[in-house]
C-alpha atoms as a PDB file:
ATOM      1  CA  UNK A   1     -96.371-147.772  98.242  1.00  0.00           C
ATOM      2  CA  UNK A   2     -94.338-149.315  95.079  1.00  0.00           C
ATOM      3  CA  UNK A   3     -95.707-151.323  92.488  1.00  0.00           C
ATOM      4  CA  UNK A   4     -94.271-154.341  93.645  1.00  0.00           C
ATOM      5  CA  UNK A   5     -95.132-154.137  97.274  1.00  0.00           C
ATOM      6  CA  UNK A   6     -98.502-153.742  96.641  1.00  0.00           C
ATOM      7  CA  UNK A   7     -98.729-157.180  94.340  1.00  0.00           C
ATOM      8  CA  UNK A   8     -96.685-158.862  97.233  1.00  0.00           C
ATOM      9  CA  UNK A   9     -99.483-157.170  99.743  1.00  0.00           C
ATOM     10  CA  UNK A  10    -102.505-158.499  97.035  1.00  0.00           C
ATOM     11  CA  UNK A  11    -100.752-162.178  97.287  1.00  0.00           C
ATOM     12  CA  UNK A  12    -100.877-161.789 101.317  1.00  0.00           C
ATOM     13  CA  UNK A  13    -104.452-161.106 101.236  1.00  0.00           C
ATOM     14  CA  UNK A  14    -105.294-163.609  98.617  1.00  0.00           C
ATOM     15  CA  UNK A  15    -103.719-166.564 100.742  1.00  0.00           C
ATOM     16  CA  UNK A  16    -104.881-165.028 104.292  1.00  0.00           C
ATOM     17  CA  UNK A  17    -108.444-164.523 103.566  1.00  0.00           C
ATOM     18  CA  UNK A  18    -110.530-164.859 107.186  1.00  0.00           C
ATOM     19  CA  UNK A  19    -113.188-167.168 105.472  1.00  0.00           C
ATOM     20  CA  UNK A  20    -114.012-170.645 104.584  1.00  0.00           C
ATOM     21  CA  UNK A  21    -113.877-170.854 100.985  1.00  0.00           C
ATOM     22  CA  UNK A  22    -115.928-174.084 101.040  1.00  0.00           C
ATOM     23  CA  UNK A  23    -118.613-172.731 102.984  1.00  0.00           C
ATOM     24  CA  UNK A  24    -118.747-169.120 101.405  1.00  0.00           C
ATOM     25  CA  UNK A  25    -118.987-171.231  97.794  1.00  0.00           C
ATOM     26  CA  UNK A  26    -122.430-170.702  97.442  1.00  0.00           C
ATOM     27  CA  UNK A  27    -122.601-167.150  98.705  1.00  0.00           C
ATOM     28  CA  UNK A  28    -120.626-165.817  96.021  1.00  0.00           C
ATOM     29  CA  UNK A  29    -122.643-167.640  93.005  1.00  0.00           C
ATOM     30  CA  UNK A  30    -125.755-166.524  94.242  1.00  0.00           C
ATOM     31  CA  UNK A  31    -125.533-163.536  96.415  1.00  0.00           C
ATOM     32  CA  UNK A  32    -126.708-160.457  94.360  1.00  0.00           C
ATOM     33  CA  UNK A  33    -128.259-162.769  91.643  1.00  0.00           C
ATOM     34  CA  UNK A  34    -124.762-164.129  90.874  1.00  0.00           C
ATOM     35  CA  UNK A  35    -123.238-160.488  90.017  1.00  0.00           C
ATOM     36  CA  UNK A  36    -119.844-161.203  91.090  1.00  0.00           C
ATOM     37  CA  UNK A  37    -119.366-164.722  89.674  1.00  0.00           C
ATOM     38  CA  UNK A  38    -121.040-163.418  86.318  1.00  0.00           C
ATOM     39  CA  UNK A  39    -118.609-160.326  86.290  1.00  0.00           C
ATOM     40  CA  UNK A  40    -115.357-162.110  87.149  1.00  0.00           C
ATOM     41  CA  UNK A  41    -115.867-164.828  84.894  1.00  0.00           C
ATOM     42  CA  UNK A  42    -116.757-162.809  81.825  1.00  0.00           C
ATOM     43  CA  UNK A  43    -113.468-161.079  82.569  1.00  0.00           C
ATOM     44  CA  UNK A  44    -111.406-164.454  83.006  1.00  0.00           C
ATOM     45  CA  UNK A  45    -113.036-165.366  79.954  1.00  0.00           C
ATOM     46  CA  UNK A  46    -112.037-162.533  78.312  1.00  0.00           C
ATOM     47  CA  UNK A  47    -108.417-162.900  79.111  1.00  0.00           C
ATOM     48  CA  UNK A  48    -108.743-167.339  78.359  1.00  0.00           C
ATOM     49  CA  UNK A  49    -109.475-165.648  74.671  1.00  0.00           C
ATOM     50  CA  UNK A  50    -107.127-163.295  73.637  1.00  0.00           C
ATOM     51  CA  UNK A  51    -104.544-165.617  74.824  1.00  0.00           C
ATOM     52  CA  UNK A  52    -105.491-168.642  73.585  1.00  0.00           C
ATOM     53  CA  UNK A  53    -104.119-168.872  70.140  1.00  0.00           C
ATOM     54  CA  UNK A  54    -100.583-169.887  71.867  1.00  0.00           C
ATOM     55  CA  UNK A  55    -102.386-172.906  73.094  1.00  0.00           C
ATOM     56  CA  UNK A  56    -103.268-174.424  69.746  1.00  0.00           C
ATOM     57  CA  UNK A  57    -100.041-176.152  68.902  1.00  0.00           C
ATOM     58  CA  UNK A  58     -99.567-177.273  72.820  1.00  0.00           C
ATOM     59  CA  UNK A  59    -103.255-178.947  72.782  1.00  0.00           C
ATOM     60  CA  UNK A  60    -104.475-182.070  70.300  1.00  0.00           C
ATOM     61  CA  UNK A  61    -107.450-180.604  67.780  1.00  0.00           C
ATOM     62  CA  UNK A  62    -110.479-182.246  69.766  1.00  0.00           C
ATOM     63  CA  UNK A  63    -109.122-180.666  73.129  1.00  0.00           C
ATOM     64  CA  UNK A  64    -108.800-176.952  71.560  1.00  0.00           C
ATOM     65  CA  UNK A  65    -112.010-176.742  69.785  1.00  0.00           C
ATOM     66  CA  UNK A  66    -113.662-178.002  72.907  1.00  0.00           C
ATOM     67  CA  UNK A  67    -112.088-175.670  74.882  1.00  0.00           C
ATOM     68  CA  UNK A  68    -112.643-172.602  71.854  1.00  0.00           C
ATOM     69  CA  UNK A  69    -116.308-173.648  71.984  1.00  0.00           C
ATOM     70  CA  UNK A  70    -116.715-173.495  75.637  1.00  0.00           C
ATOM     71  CA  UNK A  71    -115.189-169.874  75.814  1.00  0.00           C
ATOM     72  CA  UNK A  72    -116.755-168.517  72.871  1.00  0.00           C
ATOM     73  CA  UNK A  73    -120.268-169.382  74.221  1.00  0.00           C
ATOM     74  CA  UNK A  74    -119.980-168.489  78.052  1.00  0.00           C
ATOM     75  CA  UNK A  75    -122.558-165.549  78.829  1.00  0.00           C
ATOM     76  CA  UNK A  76    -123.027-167.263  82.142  1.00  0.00           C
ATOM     77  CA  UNK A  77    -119.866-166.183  83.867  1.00  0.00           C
ATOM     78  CA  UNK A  78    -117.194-168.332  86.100  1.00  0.00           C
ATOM     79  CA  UNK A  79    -119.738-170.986  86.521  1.00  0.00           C
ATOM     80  CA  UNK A  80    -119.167-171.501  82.779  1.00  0.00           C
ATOM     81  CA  UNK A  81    -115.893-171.856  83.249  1.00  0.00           C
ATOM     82  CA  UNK A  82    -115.418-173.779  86.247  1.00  0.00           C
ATOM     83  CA  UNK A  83    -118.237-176.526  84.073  1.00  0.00           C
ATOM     84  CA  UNK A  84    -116.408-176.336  80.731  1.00  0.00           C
ATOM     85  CA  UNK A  85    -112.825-175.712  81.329  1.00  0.00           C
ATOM     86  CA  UNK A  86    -111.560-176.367  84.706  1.00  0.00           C
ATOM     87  CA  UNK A  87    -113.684-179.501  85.251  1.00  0.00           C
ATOM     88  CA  UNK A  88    -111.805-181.368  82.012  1.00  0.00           C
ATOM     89  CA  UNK A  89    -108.316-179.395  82.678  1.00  0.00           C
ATOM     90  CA  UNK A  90    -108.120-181.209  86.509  1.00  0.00           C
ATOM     91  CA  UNK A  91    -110.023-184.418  85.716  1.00  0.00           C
ATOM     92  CA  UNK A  92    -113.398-184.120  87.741  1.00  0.00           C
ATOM     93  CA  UNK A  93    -116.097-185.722  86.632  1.00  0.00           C
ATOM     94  CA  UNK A  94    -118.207-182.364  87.673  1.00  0.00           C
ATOM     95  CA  UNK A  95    -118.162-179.877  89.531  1.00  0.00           C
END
């Protein structure tokens, strides 16, 4: 299969999953002691880092260093994340 079949195929599955994401929310952060949300999110994290640099000039100081803090001390995973970053990027109060 060619490269670019198999990203359109990824994409398919992504959008066409057979479960409820809202009720499967809890299964993933705690199912094997939070494994999965610990190891995707340190990996997201990783990736947030090396290219955030490029977001200094498109951010004001308060907002960068906020964000630099928050992803320079998450050993938690994407529950970091989705507390630190996500919650302030979209406007919600919390999680």
């Amino acid at each position: 299969m060619g490269k670019q079949a198999a990203q359109t195929l990824d994409g398919a599955v992504l959008y066409g999953t057979p479960w409820s994401v809202a009720k499967g929310n809890q299964f993933f952060f705690e199912n094997c002691y939070g494994l999965f949300q610990k190891v995707i999110g340190l990996s997201l994290n990783s990736k947030i880092r090396s290219i955030l640099p490029k977001f200094e000039p498109l951010m004001g100081k308060e907002d960068f260093e906020e964000l630099s803090h928050a992803i320079s001390t998450n050993t938690s995973g994407l529950d970091h994340i989705d507390k630190h970053v996500y919650c302030k990027m979209f406007g919600y109060k919390d999680t």
